[in-house]
N, C-alpha and C. Protein backbone atom coordinates (compact mmCIF):
# COMPACT_ATOMS: atom_id res chain seq x y z
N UNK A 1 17.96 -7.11 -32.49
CA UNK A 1 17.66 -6.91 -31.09
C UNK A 1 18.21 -5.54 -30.67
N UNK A 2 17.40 -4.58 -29.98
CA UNK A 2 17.83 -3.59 -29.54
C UNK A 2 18.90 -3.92 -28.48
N UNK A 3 19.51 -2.67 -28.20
CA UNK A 3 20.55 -2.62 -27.28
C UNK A 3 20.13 -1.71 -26.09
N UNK A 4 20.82 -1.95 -24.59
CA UNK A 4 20.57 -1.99 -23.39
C UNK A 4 20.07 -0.48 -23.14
N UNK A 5 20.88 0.83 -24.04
CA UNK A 5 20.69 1.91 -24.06
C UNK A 5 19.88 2.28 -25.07
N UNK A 6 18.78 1.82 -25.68
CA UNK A 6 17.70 1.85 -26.74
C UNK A 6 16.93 1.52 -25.43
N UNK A 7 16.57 0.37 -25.30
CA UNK A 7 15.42 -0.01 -24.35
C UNK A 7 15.04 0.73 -22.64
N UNK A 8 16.54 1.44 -22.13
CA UNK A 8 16.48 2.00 -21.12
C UNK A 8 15.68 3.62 -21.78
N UNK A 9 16.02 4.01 -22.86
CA UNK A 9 15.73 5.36 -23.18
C UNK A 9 14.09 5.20 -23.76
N UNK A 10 13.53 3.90 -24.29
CA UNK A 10 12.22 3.89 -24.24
C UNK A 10 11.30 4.08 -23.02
N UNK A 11 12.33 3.23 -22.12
CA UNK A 11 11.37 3.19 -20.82
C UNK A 11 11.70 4.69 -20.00
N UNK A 12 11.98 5.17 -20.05
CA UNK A 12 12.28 6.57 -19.50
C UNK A 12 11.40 7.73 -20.50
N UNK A 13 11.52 7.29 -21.57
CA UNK A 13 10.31 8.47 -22.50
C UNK A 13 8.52 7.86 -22.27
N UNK A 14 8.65 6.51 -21.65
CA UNK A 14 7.45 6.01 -21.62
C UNK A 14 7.06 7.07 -20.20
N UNK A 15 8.01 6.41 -19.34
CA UNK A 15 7.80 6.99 -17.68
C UNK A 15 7.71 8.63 -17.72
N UNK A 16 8.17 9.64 -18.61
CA UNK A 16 8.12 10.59 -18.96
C UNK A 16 6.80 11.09 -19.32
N UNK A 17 5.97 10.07 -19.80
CA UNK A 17 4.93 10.49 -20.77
C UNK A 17 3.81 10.33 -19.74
N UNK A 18 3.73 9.32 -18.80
CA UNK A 18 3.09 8.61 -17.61
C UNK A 18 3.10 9.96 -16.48
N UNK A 19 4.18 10.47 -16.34
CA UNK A 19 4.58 11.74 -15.24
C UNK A 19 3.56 12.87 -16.03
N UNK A 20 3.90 13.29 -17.43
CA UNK A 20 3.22 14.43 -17.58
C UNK A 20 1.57 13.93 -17.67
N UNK A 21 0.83 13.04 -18.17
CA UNK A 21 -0.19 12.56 -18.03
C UNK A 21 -1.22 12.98 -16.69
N UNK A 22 -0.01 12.12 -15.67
CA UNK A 22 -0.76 12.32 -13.98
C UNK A 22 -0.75 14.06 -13.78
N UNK A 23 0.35 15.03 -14.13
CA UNK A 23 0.41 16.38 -13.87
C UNK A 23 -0.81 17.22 -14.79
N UNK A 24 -0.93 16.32 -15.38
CA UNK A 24 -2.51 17.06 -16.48
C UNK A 24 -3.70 16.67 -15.84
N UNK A 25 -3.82 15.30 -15.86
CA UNK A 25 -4.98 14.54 -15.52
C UNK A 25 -5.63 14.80 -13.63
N UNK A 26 -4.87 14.65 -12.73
CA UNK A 26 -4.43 14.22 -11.57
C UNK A 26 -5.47 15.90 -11.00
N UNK A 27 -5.17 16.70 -11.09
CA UNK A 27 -5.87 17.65 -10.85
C UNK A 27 -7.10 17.86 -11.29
N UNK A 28 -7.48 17.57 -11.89
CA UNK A 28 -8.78 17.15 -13.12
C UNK A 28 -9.87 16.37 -11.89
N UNK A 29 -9.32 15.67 -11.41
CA UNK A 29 -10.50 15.04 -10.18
C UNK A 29 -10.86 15.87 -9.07
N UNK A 30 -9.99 16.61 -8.53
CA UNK A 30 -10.46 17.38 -8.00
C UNK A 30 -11.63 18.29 -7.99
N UNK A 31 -12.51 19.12 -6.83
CA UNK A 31 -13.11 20.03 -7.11
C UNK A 31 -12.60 21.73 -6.43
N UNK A 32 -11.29 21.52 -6.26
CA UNK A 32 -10.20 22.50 -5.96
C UNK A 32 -9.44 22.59 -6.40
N UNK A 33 -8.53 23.49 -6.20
CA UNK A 33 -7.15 23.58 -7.00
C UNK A 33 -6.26 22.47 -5.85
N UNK A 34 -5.74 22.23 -6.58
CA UNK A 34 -3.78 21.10 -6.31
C UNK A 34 -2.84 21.32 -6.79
N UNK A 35 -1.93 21.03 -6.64
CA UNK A 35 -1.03 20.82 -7.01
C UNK A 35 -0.29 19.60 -7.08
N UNK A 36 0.29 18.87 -8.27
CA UNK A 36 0.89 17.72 -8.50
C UNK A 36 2.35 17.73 -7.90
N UNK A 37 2.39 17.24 -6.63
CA UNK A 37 4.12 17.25 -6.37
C UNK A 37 4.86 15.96 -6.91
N UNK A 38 5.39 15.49 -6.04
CA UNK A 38 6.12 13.91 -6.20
C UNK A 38 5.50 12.96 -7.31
N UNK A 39 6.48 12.91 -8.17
CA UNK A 39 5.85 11.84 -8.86
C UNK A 39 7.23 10.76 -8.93
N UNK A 40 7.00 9.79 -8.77
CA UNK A 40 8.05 8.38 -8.54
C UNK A 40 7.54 7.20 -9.01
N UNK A 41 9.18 6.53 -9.83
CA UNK A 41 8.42 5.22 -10.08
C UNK A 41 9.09 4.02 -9.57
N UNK A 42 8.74 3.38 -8.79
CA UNK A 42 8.91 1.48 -7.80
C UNK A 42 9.33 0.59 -9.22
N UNK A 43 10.25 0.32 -8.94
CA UNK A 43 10.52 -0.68 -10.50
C UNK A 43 9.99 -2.24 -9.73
N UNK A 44 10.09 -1.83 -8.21
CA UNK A 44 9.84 -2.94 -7.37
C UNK A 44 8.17 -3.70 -7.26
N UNK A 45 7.34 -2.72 -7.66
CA UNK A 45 6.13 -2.64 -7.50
C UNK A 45 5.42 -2.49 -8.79
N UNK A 46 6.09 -1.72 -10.23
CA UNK A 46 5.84 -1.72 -11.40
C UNK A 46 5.30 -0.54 -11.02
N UNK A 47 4.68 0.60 -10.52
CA UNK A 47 3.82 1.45 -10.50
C UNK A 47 4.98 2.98 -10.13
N UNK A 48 3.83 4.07 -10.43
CA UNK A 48 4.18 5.23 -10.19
C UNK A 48 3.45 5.78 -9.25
N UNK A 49 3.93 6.93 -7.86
CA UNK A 49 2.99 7.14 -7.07
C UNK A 49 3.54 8.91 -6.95
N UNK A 50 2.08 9.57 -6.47
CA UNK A 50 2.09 10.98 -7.01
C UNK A 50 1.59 11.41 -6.00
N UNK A 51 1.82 12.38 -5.48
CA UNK A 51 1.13 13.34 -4.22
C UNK A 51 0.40 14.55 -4.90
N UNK A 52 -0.93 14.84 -4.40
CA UNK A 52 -1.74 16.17 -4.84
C UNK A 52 -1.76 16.81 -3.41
N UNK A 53 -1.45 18.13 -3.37
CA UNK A 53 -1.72 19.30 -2.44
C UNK A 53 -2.53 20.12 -2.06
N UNK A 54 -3.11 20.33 -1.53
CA UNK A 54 -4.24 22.03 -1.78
C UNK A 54 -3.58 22.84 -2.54
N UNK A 55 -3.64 23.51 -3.58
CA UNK A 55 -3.08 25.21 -3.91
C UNK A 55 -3.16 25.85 -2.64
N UNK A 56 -2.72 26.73 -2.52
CA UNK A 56 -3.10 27.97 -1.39
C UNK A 56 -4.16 28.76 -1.97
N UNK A 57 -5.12 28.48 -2.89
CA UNK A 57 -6.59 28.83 -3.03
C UNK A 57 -7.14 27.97 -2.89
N UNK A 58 -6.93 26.52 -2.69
CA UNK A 58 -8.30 25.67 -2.37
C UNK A 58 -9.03 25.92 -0.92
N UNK A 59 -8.53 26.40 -0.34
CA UNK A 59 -9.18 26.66 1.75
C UNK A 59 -10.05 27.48 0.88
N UNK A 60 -10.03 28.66 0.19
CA UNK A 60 -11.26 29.77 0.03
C UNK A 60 -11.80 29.45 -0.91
N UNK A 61 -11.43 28.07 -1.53
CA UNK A 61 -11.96 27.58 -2.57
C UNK A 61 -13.45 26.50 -1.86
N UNK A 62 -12.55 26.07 -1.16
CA UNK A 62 -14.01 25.17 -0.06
C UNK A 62 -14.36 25.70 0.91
N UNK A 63 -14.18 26.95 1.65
CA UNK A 63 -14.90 27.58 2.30
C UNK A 63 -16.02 28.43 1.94
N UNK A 64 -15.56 28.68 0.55
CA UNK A 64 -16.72 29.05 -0.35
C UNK A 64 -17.56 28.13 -0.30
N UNK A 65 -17.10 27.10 -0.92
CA UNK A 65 -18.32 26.29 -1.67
C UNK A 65 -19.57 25.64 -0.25
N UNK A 66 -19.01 25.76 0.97
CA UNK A 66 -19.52 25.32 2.13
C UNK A 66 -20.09 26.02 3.18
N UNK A 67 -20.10 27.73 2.24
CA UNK A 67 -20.95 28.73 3.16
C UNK A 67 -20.00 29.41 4.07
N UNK A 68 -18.46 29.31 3.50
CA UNK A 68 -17.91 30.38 4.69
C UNK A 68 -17.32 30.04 6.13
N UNK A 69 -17.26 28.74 5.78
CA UNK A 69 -16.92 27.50 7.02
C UNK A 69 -15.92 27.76 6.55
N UNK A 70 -14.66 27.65 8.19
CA UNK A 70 -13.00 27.87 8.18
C UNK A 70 -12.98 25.90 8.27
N UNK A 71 -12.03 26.09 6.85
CA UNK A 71 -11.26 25.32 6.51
C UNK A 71 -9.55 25.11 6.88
N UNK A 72 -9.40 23.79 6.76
CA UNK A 72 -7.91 23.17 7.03
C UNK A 72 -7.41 22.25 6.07
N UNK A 73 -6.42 23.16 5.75
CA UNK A 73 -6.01 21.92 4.73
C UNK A 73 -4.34 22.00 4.57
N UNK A 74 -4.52 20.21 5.51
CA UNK A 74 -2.93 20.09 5.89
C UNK A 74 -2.48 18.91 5.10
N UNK A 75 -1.14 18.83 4.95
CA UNK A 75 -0.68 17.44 4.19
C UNK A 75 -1.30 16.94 3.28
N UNK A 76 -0.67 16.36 2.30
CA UNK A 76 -1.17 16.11 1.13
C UNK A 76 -1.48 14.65 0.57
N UNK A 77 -2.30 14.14 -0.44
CA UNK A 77 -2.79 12.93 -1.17
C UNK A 77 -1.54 11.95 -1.26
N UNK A 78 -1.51 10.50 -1.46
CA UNK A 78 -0.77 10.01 -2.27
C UNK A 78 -1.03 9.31 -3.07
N UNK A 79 -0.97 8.81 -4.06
CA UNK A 79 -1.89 7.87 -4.99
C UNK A 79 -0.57 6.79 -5.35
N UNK A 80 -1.09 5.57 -5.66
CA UNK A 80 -0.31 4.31 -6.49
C UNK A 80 -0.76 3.74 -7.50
N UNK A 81 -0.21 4.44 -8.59
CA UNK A 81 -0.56 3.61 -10.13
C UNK A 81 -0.10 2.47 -10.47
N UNK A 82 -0.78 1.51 -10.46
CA UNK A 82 0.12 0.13 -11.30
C UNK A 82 -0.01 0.09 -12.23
N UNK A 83 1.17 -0.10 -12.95
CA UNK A 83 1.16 -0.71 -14.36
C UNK A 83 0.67 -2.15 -14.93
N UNK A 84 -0.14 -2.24 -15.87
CA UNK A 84 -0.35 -3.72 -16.26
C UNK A 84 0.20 -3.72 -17.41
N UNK A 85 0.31 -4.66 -17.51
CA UNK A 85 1.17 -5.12 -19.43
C UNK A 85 0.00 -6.28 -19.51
N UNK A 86 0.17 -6.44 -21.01
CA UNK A 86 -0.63 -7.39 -21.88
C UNK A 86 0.50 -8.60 -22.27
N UNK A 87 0.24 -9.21 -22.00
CA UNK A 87 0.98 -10.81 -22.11
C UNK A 87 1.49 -10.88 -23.55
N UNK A 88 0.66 -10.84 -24.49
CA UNK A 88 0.87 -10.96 -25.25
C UNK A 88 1.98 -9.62 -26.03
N UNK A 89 1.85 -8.11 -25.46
CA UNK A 89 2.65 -7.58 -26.34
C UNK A 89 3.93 -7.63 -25.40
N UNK A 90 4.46 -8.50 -24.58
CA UNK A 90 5.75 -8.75 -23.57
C UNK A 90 6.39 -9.66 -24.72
N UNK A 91 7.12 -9.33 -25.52
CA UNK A 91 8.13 -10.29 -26.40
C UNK A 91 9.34 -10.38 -25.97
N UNK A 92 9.79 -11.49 -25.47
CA UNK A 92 11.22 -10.93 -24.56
C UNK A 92 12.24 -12.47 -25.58
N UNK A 93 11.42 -13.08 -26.61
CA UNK A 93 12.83 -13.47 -27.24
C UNK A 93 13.73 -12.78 -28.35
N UNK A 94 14.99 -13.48 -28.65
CA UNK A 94 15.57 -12.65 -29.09
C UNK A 94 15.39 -13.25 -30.63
């Protein structure tokens, strides 16, 4: 059986891997530039939640694309990822 500081350092390289994922991916939907700020994880909720921004080129990025129309772009996205687990790979005897 692993020990308390094995299993905390998995779940922190997992949540690690989950953070850089959304900072790759997360902008990718967009059709402007963003920026990935906040990324946090709810142990309460199981999930991670991430804020996207305008860049300070997306306004001339969509004023372009919309003919030159003055754009606003205030405050930013938040998103909530939940985690699911598979029943079956949850082995919690010892």
């Amino acid at each position: 059986m692993a020990n308390l500081n094995d299993e905390m350092g998995a779940v922190k390289d997992e949540l690690d891997d989950v953070r850089e994922l959304l900072r790759e991916e997360l902008p990718a939907q967009f059709d402007f530039d963003v920026t990935v700020g906040n990324i946090a994880y709810n142990a309460n909720t199981n999930s991670i939640s991430a804020t996207a921004e305008p860049s300070s080129e997306a306004r001339d990025q969509l004023s372009e694309r919309f003919g030159g129309v003055s754009v606003s772009a205030e405050g930013a996205l938040e998103f909530e990822f939940r985690f699911t687990s598979d029943p079956e790979a949850d082995d919690y005897s010892a």
